[in-house]
Protein backbone atom coordinates (compact mmCIF):
# COMPACT_ATOMS: atom_id res chain seq x y z
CA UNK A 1 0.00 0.00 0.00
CA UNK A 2 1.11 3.62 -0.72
CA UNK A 3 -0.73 6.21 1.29
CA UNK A 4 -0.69 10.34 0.84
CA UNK A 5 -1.59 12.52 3.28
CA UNK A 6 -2.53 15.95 2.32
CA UNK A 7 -3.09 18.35 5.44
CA UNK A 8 -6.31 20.58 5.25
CA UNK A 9 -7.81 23.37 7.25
CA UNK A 10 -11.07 24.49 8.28
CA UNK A 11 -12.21 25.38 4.75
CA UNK A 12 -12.21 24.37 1.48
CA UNK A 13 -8.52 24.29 0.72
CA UNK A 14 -6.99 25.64 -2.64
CA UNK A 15 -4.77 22.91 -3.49
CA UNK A 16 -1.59 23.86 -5.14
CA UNK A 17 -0.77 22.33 -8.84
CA UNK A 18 1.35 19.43 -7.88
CA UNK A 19 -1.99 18.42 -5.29
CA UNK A 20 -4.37 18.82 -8.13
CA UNK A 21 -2.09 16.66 -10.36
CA UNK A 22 -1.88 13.85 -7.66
CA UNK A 23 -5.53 14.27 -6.59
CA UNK A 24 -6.69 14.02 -10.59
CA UNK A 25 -4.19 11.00 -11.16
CA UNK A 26 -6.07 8.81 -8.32
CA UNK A 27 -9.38 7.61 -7.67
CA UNK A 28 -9.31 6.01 -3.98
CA UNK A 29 -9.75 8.98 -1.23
CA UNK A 30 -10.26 8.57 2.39
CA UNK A 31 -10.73 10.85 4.94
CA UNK A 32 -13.93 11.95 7.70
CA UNK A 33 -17.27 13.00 6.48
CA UNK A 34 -16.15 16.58 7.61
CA UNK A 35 -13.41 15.97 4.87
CA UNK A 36 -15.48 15.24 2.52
CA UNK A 37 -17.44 18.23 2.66
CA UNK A 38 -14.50 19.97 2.78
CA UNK A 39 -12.74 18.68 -0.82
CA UNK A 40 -15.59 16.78 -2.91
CA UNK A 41 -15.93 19.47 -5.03
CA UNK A 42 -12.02 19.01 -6.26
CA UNK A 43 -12.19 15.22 -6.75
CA UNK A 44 -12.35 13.49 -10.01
CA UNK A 45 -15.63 12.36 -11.12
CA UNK A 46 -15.52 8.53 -10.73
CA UNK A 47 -13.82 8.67 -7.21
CA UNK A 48 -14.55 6.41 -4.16
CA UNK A 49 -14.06 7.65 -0.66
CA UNK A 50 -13.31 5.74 2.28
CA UNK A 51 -14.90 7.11 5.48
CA UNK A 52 -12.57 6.99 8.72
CA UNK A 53 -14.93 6.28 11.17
CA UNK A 54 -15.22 3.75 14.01
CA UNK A 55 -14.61 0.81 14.01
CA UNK A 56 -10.82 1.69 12.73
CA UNK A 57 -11.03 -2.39 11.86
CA UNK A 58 -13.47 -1.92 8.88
CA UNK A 59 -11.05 0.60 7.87
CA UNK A 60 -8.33 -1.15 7.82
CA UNK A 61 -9.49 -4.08 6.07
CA UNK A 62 -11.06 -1.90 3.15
CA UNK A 63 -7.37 -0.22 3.11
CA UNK A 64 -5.99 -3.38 2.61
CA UNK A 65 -8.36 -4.48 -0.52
CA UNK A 66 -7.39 -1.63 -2.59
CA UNK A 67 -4.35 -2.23 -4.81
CA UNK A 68 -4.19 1.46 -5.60
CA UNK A 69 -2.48 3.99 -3.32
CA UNK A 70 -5.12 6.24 -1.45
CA UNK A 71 -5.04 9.76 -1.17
CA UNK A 72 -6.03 11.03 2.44
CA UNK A 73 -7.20 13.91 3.47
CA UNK A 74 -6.24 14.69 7.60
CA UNK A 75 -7.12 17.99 9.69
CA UNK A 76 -3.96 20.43 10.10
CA UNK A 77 -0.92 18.65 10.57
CA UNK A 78 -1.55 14.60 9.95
CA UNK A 79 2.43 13.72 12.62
CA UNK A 80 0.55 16.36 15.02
CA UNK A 81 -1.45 13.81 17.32
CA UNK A 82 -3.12 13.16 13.90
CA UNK A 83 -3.82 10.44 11.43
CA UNK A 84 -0.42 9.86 10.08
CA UNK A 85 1.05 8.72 13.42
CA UNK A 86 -1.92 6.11 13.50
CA UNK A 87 -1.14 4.80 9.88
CA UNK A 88 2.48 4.98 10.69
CA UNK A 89 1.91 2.47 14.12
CA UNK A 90 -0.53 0.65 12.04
CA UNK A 91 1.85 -0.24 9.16
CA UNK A 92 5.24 0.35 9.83
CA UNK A 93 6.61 -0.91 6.64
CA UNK A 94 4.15 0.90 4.04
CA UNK A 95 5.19 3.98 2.05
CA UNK A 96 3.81 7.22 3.46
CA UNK A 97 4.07 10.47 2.21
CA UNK A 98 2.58 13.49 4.09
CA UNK A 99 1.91 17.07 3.22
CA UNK A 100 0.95 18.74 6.42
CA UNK A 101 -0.95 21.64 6.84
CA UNK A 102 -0.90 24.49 10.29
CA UNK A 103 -1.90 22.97 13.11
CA UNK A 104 -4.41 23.79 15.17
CA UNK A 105 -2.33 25.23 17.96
CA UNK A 106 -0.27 27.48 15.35
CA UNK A 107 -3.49 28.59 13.84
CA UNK A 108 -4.05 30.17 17.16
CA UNK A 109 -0.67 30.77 18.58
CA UNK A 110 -0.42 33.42 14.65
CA UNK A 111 -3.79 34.58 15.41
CA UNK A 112 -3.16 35.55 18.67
CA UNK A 113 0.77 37.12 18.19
CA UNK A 114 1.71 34.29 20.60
CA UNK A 115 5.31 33.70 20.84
CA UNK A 116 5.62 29.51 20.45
CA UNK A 117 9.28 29.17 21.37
CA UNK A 118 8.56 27.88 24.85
CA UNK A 119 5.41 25.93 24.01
CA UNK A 120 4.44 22.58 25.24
CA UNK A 121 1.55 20.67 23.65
CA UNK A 122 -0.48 18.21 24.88
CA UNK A 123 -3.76 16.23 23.55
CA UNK A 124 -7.01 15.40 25.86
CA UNK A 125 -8.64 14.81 22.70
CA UNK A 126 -10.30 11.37 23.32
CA UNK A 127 -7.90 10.39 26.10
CA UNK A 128 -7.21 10.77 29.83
CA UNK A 129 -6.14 13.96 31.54
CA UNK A 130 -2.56 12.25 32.14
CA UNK A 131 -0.28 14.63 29.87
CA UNK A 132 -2.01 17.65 30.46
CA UNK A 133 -1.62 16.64 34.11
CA UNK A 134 1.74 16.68 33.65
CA UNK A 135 2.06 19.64 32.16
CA UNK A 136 0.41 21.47 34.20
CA UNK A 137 2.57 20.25 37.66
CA UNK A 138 5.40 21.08 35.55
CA UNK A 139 4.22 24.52 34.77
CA UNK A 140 5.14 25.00 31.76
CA UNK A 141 5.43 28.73 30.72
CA UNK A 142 2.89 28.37 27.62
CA UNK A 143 0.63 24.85 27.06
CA UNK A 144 -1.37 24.17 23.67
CA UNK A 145 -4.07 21.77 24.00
CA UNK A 146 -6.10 19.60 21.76
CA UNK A 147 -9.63 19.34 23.30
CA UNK A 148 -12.33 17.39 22.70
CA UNK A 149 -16.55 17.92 23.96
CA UNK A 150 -15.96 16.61 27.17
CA UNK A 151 -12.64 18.04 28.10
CA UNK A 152 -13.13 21.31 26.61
CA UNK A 153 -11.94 24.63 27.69
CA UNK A 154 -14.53 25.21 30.57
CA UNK A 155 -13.90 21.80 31.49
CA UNK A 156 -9.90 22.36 31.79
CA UNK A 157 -10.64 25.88 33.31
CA UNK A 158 -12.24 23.76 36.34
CA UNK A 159 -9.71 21.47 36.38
CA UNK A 160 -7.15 23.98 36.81
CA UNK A 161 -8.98 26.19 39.74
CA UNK A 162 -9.87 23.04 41.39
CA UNK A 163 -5.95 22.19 41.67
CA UNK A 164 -5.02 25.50 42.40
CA UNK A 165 -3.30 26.17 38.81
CA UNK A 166 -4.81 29.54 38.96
CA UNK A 167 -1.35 31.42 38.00
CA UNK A 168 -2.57 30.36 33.96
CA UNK A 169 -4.86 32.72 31.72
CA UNK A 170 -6.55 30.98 28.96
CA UNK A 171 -6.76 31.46 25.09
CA UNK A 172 -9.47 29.98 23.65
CA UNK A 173 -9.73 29.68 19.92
CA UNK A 174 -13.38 28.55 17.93
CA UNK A 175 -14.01 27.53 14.74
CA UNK A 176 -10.79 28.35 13.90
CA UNK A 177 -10.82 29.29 9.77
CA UNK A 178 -14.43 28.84 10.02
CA UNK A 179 -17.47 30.64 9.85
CA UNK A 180 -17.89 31.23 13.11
CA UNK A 181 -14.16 31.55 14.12
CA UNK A 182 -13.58 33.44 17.57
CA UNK A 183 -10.89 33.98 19.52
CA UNK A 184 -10.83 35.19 23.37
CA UNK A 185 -8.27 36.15 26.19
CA UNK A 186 -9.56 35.02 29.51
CA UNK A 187 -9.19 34.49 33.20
CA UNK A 188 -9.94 30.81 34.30
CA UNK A 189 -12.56 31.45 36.03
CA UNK A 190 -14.51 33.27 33.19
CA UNK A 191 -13.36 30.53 31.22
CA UNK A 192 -15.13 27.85 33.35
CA UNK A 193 -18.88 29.45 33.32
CA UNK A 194 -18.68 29.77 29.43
CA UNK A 195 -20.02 27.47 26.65
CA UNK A 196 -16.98 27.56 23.12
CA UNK A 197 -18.25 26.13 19.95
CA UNK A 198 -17.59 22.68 19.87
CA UNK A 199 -14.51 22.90 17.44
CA UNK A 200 -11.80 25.13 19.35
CA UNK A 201 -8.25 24.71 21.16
CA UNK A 202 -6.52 26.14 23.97
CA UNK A 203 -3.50 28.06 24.77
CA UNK A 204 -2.76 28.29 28.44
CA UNK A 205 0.01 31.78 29.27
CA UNK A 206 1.52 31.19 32.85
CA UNK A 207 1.70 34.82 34.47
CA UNK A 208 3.62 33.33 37.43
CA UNK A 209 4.96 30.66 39.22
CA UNK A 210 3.11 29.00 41.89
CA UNK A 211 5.60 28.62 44.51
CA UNK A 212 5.04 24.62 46.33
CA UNK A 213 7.57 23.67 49.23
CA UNK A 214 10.13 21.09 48.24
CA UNK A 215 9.24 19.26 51.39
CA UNK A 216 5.60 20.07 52.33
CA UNK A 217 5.08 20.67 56.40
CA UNK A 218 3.27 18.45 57.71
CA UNK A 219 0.78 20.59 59.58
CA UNK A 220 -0.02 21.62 55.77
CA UNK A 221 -1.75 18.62 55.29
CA UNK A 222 -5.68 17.45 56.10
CA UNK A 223 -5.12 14.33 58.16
CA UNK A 224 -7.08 11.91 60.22
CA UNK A 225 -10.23 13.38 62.65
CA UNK A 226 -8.44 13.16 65.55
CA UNK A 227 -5.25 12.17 64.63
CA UNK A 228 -3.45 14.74 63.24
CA UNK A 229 0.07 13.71 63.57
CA UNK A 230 -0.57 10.23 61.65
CA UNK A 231 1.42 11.38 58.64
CA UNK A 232 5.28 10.45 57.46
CA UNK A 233 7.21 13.53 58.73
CA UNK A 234 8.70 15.63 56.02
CA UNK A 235 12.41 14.61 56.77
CA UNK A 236 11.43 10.76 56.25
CA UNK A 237 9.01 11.55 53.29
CA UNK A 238 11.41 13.03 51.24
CA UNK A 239 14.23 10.21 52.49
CA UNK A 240 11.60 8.29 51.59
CA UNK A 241 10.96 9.26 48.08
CA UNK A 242 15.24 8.89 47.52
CA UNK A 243 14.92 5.40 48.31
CA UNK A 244 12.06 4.69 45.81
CA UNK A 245 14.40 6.39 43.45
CA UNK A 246 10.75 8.11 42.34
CA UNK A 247 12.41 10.35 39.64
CA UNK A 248 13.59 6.92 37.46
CA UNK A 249 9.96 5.35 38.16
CA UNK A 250 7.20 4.91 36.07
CA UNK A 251 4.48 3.22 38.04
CA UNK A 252 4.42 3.35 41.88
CA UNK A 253 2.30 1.64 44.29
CA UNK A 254 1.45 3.11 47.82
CA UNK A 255 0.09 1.19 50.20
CA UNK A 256 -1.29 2.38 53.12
CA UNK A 257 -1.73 5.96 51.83
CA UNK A 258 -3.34 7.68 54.61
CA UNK A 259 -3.35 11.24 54.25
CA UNK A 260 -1.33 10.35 50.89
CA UNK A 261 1.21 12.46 51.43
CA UNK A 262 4.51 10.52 50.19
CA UNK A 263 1.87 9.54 47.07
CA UNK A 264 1.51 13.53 46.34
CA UNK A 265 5.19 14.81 47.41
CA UNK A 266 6.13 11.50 44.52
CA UNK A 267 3.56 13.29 42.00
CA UNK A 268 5.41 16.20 42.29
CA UNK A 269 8.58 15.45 41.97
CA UNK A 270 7.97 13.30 39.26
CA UNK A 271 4.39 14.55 37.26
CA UNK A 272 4.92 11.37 35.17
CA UNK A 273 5.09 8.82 37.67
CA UNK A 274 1.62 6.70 37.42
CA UNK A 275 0.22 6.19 41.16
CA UNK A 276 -1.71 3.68 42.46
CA UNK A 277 -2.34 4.49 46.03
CA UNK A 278 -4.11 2.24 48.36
CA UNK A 279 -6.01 2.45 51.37
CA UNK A 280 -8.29 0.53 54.12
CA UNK A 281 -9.95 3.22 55.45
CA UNK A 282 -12.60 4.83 53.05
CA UNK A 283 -12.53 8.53 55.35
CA UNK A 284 -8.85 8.49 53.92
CA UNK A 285 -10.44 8.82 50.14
CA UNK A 286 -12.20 12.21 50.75
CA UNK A 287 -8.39 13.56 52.43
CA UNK A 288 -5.93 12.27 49.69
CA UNK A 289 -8.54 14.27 47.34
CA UNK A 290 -8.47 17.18 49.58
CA UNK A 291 -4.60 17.19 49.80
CA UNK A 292 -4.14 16.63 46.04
CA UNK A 293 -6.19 20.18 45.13
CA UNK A 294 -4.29 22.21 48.32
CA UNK A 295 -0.95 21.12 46.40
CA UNK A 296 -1.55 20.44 42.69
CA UNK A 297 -0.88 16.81 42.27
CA UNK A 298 -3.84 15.97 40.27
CA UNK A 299 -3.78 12.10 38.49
CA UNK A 300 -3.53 9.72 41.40
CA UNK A 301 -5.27 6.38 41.32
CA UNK A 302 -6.67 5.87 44.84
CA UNK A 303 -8.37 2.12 45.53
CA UNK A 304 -10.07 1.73 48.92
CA UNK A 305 -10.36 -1.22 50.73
CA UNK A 306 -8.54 -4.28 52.22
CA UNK A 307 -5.14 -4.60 50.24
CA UNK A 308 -5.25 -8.49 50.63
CA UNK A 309 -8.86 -8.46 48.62
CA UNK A 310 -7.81 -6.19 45.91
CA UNK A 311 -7.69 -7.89 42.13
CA UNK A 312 -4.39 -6.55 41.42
CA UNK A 313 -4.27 -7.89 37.87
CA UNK A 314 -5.65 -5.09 35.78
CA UNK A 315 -2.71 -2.55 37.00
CA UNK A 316 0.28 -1.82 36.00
CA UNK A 317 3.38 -3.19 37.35
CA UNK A 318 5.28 -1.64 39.64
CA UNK A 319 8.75 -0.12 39.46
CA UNK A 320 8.73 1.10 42.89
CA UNK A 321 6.27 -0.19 46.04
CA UNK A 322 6.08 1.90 49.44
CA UNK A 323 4.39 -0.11 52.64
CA UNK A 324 3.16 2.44 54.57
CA UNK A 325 0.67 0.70 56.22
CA UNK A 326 0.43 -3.34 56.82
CA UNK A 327 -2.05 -4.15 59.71
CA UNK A 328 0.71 -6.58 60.56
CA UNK A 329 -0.02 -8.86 57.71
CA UNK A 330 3.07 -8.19 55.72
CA UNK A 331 3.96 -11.59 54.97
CA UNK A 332 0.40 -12.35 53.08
CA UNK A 333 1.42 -8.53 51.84
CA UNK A 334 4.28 -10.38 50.09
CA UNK A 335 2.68 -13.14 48.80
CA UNK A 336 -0.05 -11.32 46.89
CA UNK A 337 2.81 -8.66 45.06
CA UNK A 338 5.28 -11.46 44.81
CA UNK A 339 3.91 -12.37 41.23
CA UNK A 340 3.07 -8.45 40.02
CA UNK A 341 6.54 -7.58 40.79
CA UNK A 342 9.64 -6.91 37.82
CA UNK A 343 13.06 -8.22 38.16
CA UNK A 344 14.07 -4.46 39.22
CA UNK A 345 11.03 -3.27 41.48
CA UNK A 346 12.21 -1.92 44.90
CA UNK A 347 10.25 -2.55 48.14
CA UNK A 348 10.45 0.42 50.61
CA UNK A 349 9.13 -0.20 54.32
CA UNK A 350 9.10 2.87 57.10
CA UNK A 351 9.05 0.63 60.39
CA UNK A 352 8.45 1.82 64.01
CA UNK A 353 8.07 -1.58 66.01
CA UNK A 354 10.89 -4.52 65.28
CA UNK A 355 8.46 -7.05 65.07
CA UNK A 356 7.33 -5.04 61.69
CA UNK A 357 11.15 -4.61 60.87
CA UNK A 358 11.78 -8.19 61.74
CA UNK A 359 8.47 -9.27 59.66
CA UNK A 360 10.00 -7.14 56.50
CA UNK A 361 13.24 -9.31 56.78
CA UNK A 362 11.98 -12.70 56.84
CA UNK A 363 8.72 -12.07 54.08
CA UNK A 364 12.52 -10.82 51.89
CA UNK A 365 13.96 -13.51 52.15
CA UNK A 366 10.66 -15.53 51.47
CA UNK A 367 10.38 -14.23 48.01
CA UNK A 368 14.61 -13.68 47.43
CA UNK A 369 14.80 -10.29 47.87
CA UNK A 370 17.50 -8.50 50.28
CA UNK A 371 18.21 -5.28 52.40
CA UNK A 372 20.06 -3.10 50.63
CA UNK A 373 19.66 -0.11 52.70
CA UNK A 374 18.83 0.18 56.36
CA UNK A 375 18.70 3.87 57.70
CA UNK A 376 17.70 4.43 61.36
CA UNK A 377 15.83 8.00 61.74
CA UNK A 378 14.58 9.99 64.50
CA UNK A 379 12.35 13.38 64.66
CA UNK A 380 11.86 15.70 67.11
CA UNK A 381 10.68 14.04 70.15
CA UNK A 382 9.04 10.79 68.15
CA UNK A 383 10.13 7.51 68.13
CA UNK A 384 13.10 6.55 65.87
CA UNK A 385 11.93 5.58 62.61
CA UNK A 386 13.86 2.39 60.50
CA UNK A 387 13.63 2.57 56.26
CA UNK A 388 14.55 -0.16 54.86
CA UNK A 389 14.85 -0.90 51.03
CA UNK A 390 14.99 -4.19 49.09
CA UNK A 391 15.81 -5.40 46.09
CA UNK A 392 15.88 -8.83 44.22
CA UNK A 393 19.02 -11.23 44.97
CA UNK A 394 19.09 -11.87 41.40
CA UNK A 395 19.54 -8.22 40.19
């Protein structure tokens, strides 16, 4: 198969010579029925088009009937989160040729007199908030974003306020090229009570940096009714988060969250880290929510509920596990990770009583895994604290 994809706008597009000659030489088009619209009027008279449309499986089959290469026709620019990076995964061997068109974040970065050279762009367009999430922790000076209905611009306004990423004004661009094309400068908030036409992107200006401790103080944190100093200190957190060597991990597991604050303090230092934070007690839900909004760590997979009943087979595995909190069943713990776990994934326990520290040891050695680091801590006036981090014996 030979494919060509020819970039288009929001218009009819007024092809150049060389696309006329290519687009009168062929008969086999593909391309959405927004596409079509678009270029019909251009194609030769005995053409066939090829709808892109769910399910991509249909499409792909009538791709691979034709024995003549098929000229597509792709919004903006088809390696931008578009339909060339699809065909590209899809068939890695086939001959594609591309002619892209703007994008639709430099349609509105020109329209606007945005300078680009510090942009970051990011897609929500049918997926999850992950890489905007990431972005945004990052704070990046200027964001583009692809949006879709659901996650459109009042929809990332709220996400923003509600994590306290209020330090961002928004750029909203609608029907961009088309007949109704609009653009607008505004706060977040204004952003979040107003409805865009459903074809628009985002531009997202920083106008400063929100300032977030290193090492969070504790007494920052909603904890426990009652219990208000049943949270990792800040010293051991962020020894802690050393030991889970969280800026080389990609998934993490927390168990025993709490108040989830070495799940949040992790978020932050790494925004790409993928958390999966667990937790008996359902109150504890309702405060790792209430801590991730007072300090911007949005994205963190909380499950509720006994560890030891938890179908851990849909999840990722981890690079990187924290024990926080056992109920003194850490050798079961052990034998329901022992089979999730990669050759390199590192075990961290924070241990006040040696029958826990002793328990670590021997559910180790159980599943060949040894201490590799064993740090004795103690804060203020509590009791000393022991970390200790394992690793496989055959690593």
């Amino acid at each position: 198969m030979t494919f060509h994809i020819i970039g288009i706008g929001n218009k009819a597009p007024n092809f150049n010579k060389e696309q006329l000659q290519i687009i009168l030489k062929h008969h086999i088009f593909s391309g959405g029925k927004r596409h079509y619209e678009l270029v019909k009027h251009s194609l030769p008279e005995n053409h066939q088009w090829i709808y892109i449309q769910s399910p991509m499986s249909e499409v792909y089959k009538t791709y691979e009937k034709v024995e003549a290469p098929i000229i597509i026709f792709a919004s903006g620019n088809p390696l931008f989160y578009g339909f060339a990076n699809t065909l590209k995964n899809k068939y890695p061997n086939t001959e594609i040729i591309i002619e892209p068109y703007f994008s639709a974040i430099q349609l509105l970065a020109n329209a606007t007199n945005t300078n680009s050279n510090q942009l970051q762009t990011v897609s929500v367009h049918g997926r999850t908030w992950k890489t905007f999430d990431v972005s945004i922790i990052q704070q990046n000076k200027l964001i583009g974003v692809l949006t879709d209905q659901e996650k459109n611009p009042a929809a990332i306004a709220k996400r923003m306020i509600d994590y306290g990423y209020t330090n961002y004004d928004i750029i909203v661009g609608e029907d961009i090229e088309g007949d109704n094309e609009k653009f607008h400068e505004l706060s977040l908030y204004e952003a979040a009570k107003k409805e865009f036409h459903p074809l628009n992107c985002v531009l997202l200006k920083k106008k400063n940096h929100r300032v977030i401790d290193f090492g969070i103080k504790d007494k920052d944190f909603a904890g426990l009714q009652n219990r208000p100093k049943m949270i990792t200190k800040m010293p051991i957190r962020l020894l802690t988060l050393h030991l889970l060597e969280i800026l080389n991990s990609s998934v993490f597991w927390d168990i025993g969250f709490c108040t989830g604050s070495i799940s949040i303090e992790a978020k932050l230092k790494n925004p790409e880290v993928e958390i999966i934070a667990f937790e008996k007690r359902k109150e504890c839900k309702a405060i790792l929510n209430e801590n991730q909004k007072r300090f911007g760590a949005p994205g963190i997979q909380a499950i509720i509920g006994d560890f030891l009943e938890q179908d851990l087979n849909k999840l990722p595995r981890p690079d990187t596990i924290f024990i926080g909190g056992h109920g003194g069943k850490l050798e079961d713990f052990f034998l329901k990770i022992q089979s999730f776990l990669k050759p390199t994934t590192t075990i961290i326990i924070n241990a006040v009583k040696e029958n826990s520290i002793q328990q670590f040891k021997r559910s180790c050695a159980n599943i060949e895994y040894k201490i590799i680091t064993e740090h004795i801590i103690t804060v203020d006036a509590h009791n000393p604290i022991t970390l200790l981090k394992a690793k496989s014996i055959k690593n």
